[in-house]
N, C-alpha and C. Protein backbone atom coordinates (compact mmCIF):
# COMPACT_ATOMS: atom_id res chain seq x y z
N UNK A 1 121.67 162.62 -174.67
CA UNK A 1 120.95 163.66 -173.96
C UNK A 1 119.59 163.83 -174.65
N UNK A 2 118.33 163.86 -174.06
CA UNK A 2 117.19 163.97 -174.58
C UNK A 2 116.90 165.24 -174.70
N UNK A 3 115.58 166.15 -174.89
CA UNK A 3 115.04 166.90 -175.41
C UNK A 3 114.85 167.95 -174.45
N UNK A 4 114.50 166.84 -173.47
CA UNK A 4 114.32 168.04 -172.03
C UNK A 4 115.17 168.09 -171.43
N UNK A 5 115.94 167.56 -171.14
CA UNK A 5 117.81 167.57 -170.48
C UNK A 5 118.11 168.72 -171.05
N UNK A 6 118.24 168.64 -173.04
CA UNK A 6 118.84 169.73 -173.54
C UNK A 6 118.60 171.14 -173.51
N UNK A 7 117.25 171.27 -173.07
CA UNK A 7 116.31 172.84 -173.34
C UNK A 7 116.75 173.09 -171.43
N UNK A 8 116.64 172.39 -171.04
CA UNK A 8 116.89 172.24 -169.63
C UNK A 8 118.57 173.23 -169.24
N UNK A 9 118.99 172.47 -169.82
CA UNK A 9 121.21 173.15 -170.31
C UNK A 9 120.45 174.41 -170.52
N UNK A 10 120.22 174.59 -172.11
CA UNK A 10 120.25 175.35 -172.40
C UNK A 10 119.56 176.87 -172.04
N UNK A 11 118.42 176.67 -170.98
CA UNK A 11 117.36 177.56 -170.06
C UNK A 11 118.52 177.96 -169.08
N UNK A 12 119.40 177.17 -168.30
CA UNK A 12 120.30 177.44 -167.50
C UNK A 12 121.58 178.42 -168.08
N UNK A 13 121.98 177.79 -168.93
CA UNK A 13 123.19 179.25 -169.69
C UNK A 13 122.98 179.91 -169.89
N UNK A 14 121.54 180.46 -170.32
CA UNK A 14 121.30 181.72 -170.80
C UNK A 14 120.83 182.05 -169.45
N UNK A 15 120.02 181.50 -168.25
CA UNK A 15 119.63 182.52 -167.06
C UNK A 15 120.93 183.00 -166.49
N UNK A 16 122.54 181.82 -166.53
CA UNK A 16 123.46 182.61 -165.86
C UNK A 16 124.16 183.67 -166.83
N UNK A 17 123.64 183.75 -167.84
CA UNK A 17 124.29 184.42 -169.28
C UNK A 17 123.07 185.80 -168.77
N UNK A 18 122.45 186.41 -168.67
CA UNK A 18 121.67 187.30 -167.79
C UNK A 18 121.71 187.32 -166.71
N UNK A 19 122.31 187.09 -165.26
CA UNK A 19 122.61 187.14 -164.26
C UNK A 19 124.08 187.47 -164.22
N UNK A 20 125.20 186.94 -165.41
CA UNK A 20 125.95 187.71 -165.30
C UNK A 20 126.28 188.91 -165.99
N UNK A 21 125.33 189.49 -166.62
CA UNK A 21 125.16 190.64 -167.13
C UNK A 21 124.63 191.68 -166.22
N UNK A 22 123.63 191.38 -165.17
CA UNK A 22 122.97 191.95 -163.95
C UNK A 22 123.63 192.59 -163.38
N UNK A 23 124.67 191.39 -163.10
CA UNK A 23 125.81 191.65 -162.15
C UNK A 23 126.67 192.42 -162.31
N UNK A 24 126.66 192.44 -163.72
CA UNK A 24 127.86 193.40 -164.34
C UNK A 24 127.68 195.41 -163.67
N UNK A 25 126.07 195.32 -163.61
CA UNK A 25 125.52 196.67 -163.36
C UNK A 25 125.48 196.77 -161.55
N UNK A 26 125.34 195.89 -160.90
CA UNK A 26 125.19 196.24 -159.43
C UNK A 26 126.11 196.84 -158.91
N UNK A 27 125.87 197.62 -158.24
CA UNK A 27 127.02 198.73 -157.00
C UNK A 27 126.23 198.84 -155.93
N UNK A 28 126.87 197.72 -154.98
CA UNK A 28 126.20 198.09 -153.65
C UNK A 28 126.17 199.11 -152.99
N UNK A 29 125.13 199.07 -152.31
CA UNK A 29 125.03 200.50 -151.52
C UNK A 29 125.99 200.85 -150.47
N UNK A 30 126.59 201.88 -149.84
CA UNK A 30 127.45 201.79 -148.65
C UNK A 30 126.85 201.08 -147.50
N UNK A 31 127.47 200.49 -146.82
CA UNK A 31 126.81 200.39 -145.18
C UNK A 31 127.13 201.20 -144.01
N UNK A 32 126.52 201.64 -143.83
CA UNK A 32 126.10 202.89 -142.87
C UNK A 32 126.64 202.16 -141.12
N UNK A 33 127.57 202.38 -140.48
CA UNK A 33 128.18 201.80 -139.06
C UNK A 33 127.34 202.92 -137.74
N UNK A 34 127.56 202.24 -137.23
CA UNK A 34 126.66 202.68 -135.93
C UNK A 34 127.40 204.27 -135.94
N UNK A 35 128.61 204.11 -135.85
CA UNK A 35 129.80 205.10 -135.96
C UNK A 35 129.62 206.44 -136.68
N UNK A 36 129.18 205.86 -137.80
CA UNK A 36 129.08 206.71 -139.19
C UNK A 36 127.74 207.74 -138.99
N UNK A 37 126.60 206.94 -138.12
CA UNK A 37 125.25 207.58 -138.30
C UNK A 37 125.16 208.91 -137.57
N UNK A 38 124.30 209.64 -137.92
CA UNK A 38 124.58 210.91 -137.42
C UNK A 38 122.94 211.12 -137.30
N UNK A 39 122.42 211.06 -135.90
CA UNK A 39 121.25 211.42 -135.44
C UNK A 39 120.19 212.42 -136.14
N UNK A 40 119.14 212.43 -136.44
CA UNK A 40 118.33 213.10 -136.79
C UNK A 40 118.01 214.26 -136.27
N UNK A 41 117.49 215.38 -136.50
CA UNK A 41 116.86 216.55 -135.25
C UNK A 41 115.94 215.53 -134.06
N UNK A 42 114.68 214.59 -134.74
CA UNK A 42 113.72 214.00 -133.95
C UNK A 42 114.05 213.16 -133.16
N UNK A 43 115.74 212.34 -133.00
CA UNK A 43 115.67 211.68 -132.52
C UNK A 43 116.53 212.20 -131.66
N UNK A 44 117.45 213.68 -131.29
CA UNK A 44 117.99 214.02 -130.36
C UNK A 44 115.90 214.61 -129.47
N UNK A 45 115.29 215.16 -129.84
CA UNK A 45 114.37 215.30 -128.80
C UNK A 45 113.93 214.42 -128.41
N UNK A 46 113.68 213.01 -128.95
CA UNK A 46 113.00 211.82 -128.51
C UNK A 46 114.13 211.24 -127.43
N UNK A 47 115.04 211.35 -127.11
CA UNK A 47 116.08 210.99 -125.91
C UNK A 47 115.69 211.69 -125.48
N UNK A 48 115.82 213.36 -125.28
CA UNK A 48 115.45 214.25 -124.22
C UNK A 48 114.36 213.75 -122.91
């Protein structure tokens, strides 16, 4: 393995070695269903 192969490895373990640390912190947001949404004041007058 040469010099740049190796720094090459080694640039890659550590970006997924910080990506899975990232990951460790994410909490997606809820998703909001057509169902779930509950109209605004502006947008019951904008139907009117």
């Amino acid at each position: 393995m040469n010099t740049k192969t190796k720094k090459s490895v080694e640039d890659a373990a550590k970006a997924l070695e910080l990506l899975e640390q990232a990951w460790a912190y994410y909490t997606p947001e809820p998703v909001v269903t057509a169902a779930d949404h509950e109209p605004e004041l502006f947008e019951y007058a904008n139907a009117a």
